[in-house]
N, C-alpha and C. Protein backbone atom coordinates (compact mmCIF):
# COMPACT_ATOMS: atom_id res chain seq x y z
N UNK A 1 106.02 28.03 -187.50
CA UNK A 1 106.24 29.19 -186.68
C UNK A 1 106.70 30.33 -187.59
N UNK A 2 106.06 31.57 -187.03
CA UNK A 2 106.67 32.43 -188.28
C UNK A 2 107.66 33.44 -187.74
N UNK A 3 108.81 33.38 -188.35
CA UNK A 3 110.10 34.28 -187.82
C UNK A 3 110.28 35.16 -188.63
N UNK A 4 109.77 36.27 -189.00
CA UNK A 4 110.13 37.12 -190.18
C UNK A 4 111.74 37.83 -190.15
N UNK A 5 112.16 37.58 -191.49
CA UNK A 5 113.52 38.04 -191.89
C UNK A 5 113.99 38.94 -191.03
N UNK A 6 113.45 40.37 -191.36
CA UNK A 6 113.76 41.51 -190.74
C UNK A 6 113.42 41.54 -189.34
N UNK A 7 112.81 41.10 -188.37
CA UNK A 7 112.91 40.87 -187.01
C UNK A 7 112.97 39.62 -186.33
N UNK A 8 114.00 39.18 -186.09
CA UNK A 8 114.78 38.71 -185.20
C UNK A 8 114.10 38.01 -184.33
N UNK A 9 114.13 37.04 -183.47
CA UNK A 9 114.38 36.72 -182.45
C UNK A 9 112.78 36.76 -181.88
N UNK A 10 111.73 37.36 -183.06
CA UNK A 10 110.18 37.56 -182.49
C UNK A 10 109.38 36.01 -183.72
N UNK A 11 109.39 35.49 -182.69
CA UNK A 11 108.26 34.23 -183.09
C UNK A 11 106.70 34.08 -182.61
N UNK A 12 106.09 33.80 -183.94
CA UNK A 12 104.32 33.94 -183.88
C UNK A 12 104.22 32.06 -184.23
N UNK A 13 103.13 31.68 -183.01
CA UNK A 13 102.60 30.58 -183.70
C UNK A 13 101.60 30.11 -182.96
N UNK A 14 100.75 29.50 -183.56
CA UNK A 14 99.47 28.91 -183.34
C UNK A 14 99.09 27.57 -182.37
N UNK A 15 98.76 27.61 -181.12
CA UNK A 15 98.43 26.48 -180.25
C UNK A 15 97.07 26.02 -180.60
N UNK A 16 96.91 24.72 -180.90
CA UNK A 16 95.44 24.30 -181.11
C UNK A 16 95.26 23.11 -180.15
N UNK A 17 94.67 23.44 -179.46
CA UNK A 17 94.07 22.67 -177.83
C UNK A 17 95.22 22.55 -177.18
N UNK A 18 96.37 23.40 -176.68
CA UNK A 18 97.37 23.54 -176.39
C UNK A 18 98.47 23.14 -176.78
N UNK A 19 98.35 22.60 -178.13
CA UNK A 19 99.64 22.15 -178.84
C UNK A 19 99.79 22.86 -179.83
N UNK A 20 101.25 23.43 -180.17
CA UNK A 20 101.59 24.15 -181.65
C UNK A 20 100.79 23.21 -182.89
N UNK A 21 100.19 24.11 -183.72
CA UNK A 21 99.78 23.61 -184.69
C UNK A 21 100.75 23.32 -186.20
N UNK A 22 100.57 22.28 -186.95
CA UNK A 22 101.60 22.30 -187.97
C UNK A 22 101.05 23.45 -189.11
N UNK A 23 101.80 24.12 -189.48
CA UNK A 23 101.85 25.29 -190.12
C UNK A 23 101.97 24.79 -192.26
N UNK A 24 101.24 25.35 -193.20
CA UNK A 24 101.63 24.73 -194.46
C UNK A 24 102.01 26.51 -195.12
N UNK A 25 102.52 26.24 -195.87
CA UNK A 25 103.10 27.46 -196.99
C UNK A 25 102.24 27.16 -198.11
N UNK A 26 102.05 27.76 -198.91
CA UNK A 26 101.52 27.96 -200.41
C UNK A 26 102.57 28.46 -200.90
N UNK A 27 103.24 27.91 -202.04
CA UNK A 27 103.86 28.85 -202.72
C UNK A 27 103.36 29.53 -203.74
N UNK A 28 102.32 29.67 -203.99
CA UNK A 28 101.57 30.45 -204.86
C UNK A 28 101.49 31.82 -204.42
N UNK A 29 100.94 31.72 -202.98
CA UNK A 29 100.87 32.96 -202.41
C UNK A 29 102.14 33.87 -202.06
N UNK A 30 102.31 34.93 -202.73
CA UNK A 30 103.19 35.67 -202.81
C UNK A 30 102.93 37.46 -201.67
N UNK A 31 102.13 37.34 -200.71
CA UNK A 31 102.00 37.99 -199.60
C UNK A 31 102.96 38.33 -198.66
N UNK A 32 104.18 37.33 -198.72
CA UNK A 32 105.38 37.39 -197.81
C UNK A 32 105.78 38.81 -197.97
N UNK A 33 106.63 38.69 -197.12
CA UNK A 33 107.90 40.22 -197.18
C UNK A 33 108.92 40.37 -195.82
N UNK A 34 109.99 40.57 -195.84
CA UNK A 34 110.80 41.42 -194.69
C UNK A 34 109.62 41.28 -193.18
N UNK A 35 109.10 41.88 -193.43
CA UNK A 35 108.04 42.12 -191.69
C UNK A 35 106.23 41.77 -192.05
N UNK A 36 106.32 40.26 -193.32
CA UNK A 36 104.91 39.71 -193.48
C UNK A 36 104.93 38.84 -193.47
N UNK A 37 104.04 38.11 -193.37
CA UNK A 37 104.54 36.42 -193.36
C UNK A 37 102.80 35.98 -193.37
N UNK A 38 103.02 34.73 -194.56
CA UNK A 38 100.98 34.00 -194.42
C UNK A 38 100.95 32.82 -194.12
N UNK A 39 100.86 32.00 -193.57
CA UNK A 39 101.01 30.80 -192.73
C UNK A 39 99.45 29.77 -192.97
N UNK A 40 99.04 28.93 -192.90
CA UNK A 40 97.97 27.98 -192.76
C UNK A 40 98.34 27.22 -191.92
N UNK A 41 97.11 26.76 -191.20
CA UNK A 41 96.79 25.84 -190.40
C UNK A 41 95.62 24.69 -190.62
N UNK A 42 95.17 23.13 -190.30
CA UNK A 42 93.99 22.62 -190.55
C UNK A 42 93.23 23.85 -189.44
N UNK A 43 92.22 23.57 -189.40
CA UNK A 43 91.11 24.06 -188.43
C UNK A 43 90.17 23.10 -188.36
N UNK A 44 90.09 22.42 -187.04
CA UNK A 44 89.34 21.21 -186.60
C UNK A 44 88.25 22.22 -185.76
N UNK A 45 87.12 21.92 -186.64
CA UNK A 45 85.98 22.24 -186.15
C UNK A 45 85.78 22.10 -184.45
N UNK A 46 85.68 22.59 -183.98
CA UNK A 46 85.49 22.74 -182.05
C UNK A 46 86.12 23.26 -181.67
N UNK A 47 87.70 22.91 -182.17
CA UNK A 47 88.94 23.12 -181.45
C UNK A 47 89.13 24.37 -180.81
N UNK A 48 89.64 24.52 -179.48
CA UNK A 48 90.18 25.83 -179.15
C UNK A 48 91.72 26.23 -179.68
N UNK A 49 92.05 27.56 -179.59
CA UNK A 49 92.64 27.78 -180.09
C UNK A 49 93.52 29.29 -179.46
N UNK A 50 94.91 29.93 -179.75
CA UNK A 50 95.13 30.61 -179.40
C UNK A 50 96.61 30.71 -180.20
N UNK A 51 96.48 32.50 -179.84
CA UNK A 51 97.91 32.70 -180.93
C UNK A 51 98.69 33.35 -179.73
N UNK A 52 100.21 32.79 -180.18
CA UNK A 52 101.15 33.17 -179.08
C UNK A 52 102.27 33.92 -179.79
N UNK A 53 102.77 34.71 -179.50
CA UNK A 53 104.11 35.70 -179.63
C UNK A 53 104.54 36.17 -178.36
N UNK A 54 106.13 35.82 -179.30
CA UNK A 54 107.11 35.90 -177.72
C UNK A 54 108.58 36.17 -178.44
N UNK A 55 109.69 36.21 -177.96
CA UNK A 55 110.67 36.89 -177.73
C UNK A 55 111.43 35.92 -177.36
N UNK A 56 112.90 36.10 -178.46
CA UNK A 56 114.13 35.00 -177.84
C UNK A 56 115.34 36.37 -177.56
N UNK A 57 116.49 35.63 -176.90
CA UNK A 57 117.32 36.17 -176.68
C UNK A 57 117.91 37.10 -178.34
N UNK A 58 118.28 37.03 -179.31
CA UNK A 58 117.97 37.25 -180.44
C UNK A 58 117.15 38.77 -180.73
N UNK A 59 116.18 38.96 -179.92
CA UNK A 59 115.68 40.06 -180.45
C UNK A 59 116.16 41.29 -179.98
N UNK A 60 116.66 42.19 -181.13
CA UNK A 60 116.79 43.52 -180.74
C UNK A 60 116.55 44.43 -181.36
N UNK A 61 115.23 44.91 -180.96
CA UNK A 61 114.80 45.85 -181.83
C UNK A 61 114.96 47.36 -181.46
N UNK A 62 114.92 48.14 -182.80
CA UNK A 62 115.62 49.23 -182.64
C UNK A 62 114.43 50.71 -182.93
N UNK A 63 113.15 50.51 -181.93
CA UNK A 63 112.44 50.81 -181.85
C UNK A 63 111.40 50.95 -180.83
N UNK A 64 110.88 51.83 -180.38
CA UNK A 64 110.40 52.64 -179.21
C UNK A 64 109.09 51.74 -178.93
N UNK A 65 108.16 50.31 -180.03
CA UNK A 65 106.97 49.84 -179.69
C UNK A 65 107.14 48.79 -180.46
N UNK A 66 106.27 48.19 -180.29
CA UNK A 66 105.23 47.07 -181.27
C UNK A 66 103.90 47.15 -181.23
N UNK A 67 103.78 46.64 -182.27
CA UNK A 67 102.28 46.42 -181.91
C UNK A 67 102.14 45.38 -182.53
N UNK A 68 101.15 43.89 -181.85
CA UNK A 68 100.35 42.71 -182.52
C UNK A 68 99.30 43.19 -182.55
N UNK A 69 98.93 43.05 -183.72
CA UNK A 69 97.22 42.79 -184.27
C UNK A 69 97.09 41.35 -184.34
N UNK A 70 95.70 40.88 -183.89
CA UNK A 70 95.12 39.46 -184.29
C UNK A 70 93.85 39.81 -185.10
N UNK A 71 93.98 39.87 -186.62
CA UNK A 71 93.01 39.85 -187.13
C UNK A 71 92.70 38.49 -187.78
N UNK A 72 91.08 38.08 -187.23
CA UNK A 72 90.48 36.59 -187.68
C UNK A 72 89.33 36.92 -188.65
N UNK A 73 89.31 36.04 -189.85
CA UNK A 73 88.30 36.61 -190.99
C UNK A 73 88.32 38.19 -191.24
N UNK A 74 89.30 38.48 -191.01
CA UNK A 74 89.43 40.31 -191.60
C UNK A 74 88.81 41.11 -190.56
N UNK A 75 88.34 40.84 -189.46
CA UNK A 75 88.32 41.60 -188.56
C UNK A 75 89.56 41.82 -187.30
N UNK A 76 89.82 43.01 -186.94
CA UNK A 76 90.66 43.01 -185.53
C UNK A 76 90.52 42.88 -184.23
N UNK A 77 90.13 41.32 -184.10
CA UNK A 77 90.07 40.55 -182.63
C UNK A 77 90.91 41.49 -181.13
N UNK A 78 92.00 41.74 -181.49
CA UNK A 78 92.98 42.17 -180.64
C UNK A 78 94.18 42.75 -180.69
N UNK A 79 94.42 43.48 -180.15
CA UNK A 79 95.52 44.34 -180.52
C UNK A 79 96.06 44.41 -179.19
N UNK A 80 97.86 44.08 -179.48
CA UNK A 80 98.44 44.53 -177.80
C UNK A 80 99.55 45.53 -178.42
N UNK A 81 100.16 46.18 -177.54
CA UNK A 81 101.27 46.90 -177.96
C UNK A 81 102.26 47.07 -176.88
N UNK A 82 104.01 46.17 -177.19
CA UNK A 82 104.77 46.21 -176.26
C UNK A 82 105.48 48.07 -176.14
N UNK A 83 105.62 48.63 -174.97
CA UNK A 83 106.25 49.49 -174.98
C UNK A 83 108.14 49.46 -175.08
N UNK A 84 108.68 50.16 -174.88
CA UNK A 84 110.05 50.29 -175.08
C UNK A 84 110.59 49.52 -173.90
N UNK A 85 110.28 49.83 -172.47
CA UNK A 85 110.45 48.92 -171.24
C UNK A 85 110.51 47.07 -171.46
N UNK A 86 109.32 47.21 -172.00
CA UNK A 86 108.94 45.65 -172.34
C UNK A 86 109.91 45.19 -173.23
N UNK A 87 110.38 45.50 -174.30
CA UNK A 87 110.94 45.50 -174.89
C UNK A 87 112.85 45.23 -174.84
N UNK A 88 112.97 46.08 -174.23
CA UNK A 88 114.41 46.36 -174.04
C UNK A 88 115.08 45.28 -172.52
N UNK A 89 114.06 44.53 -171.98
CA UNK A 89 113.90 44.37 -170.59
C UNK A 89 115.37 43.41 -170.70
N UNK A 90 115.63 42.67 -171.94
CA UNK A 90 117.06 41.77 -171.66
C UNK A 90 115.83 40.05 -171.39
N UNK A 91 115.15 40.17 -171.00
CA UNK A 91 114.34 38.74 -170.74
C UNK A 91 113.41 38.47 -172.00
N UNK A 92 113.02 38.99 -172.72
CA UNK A 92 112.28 38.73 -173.56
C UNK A 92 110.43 38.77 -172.83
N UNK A 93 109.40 38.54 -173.97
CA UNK A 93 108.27 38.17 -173.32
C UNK A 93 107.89 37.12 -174.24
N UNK A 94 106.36 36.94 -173.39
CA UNK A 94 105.73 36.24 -174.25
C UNK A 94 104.33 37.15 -174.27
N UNK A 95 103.16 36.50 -174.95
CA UNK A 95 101.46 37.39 -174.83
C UNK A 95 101.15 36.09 -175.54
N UNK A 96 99.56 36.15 -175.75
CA UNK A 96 99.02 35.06 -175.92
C UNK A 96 97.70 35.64 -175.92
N UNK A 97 97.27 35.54 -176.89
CA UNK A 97 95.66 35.62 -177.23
C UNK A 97 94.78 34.68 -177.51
N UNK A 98 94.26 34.88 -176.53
CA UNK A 98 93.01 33.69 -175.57
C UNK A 98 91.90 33.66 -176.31
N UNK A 99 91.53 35.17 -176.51
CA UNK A 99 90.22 35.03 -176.84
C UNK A 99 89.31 36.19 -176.51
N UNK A 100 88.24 36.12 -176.36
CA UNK A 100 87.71 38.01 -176.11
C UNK A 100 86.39 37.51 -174.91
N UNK A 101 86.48 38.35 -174.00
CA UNK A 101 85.68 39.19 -173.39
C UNK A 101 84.01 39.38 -174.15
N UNK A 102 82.92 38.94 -173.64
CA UNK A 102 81.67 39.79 -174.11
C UNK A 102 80.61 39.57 -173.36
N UNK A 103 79.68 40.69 -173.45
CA UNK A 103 78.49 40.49 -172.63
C UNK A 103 77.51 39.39 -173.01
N UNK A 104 76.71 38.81 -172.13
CA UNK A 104 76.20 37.65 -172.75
C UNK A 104 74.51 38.61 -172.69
N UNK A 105 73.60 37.90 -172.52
CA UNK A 105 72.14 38.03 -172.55
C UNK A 105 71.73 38.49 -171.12
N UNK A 106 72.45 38.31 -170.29
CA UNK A 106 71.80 39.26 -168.50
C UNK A 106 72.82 40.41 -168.62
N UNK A 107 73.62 40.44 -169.33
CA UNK A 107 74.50 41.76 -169.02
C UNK A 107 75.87 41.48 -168.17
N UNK A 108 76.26 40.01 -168.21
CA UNK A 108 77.57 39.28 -167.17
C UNK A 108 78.22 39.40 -168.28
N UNK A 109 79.45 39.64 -168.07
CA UNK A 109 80.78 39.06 -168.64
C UNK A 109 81.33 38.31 -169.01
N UNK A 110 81.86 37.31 -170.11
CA UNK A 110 82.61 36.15 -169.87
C UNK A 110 83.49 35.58 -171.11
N UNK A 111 84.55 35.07 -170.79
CA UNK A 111 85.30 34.73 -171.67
C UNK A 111 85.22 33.92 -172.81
N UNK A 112 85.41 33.84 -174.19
CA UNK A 112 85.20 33.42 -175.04
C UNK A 112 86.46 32.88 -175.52
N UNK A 113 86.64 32.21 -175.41
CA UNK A 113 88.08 31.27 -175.78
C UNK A 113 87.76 31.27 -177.86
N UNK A 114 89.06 31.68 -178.30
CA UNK A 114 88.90 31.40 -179.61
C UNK A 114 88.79 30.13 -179.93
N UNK A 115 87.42 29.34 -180.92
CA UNK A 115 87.79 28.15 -181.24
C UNK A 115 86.88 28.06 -182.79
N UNK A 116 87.67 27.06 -183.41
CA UNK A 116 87.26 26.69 -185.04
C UNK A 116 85.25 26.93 -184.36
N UNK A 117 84.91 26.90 -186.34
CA UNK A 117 83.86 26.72 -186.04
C UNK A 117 83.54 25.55 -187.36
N UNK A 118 82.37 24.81 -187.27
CA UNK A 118 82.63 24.44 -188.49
C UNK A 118 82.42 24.72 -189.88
N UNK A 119 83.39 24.11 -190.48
CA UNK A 119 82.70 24.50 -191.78
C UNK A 119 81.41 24.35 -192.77
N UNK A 120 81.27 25.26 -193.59
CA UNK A 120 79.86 24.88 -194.36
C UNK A 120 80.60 25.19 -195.82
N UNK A 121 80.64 24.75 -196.46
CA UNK A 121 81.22 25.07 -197.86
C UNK A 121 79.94 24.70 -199.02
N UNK A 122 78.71 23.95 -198.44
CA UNK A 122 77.84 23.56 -199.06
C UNK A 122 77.99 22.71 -200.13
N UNK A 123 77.09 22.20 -201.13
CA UNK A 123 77.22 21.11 -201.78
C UNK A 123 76.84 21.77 -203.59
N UNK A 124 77.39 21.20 -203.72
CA UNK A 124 76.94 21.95 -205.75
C UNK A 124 76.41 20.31 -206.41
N UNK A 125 75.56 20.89 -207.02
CA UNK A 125 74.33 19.75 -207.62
C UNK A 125 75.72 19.55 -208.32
N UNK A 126 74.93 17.43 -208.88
CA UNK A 126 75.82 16.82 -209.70
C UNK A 126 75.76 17.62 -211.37
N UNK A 127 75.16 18.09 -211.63
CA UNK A 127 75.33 18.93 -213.34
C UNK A 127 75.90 20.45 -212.96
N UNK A 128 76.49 20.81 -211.83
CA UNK A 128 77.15 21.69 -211.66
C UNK A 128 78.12 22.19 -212.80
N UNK A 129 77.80 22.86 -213.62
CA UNK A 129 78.76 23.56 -214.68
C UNK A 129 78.51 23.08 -216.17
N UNK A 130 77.65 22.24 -216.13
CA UNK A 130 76.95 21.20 -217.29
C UNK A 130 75.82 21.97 -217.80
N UNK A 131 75.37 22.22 -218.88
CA UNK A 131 74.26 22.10 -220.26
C UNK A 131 73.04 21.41 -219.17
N UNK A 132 73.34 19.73 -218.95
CA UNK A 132 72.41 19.07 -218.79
C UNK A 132 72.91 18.02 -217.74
N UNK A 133 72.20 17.08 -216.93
CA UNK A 133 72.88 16.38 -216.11
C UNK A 133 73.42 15.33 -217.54
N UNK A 134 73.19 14.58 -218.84
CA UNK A 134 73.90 13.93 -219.30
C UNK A 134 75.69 13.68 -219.13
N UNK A 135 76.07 15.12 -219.43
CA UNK A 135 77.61 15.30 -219.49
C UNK A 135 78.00 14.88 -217.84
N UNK A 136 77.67 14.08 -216.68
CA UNK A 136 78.02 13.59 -215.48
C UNK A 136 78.14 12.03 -215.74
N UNK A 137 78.92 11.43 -215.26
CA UNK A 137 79.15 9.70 -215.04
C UNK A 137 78.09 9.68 -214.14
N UNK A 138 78.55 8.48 -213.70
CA UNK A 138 77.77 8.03 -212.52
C UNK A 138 78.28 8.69 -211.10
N UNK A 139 79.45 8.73 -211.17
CA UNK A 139 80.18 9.63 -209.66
C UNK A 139 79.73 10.83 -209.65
N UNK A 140 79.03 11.24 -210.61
CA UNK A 140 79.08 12.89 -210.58
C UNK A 140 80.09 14.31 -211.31
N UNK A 141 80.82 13.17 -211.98
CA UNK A 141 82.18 13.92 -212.46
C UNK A 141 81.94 14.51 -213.89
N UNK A 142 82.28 15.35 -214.28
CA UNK A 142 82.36 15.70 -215.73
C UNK A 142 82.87 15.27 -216.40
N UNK A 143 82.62 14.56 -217.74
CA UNK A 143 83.10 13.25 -218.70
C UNK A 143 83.57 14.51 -219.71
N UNK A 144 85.09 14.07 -220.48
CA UNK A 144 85.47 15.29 -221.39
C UNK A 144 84.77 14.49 -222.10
């Protein structure tokens, strides 16, 4: 779950087929900050999926909005923005992004639940990075 330093009491985390997903760190990745945070998840091919942010007693922010962005593969899926009301209400909230809205092929409407898709990472021949296939064993591995 991600609780960033500088705000309080506002938790982001990932439901995958309605259960929180387990979250991994990299420590390599040095992206963090005060109000950033980079998180991983597996992604099981099918799976639905949805991102939730919400509000504990804890939060008090000292500011007139928010705004969540859900950007997936570098695009911006969704954007909500709490006003000052919402905000200040003493109850906290929650939001939850489902998924998007789109026209299909007759021109109807309908919901698209976010879910994995699978992967393709493709396959690299066994002399991948080799002169010649010689320099491969039998597994395929590169012999120093």
């Amino acid at each position: 779950m991600a609780i960033l330093p500088d705000v309080p009491g506002l938790e982001v985390y990932i439901e995958v087929n309605g259960k929180p997903a387990e979250e991994f760190f990299d420590p390599s990745d040095y992206s963090d900050g005060p109000r950033r945070m980079r998180r991983y998840i597996e992604a099981i091919p099918g799976a639905s999926f949805q991102v939730v942010a919400r509000t504990t007693s804890e939060f008090r922010p000292d500011y007139d909005s928010l705004k969540l962005q859900l950007i997936l593969d570098g695009t911006i899926r969704s954007s909500h923005t709490k006003d000052y009301d919402e905000l200040y209400n003493g109850r906290g909230w929650s939001d939850r992004f489902k998924g998007r809205t789109e026209e299909d092929e007759n021109g109807d409407m309908r919901f698209m639940p976010y879910q994995f898709h699978p992967l393709d990472i493709g396959t690299l021949p066994t002399n991948f990075a080799c002169p010649n296939a010689d320099c491969n064993d039998s597994r395929g591995e590169h012999q120093q």
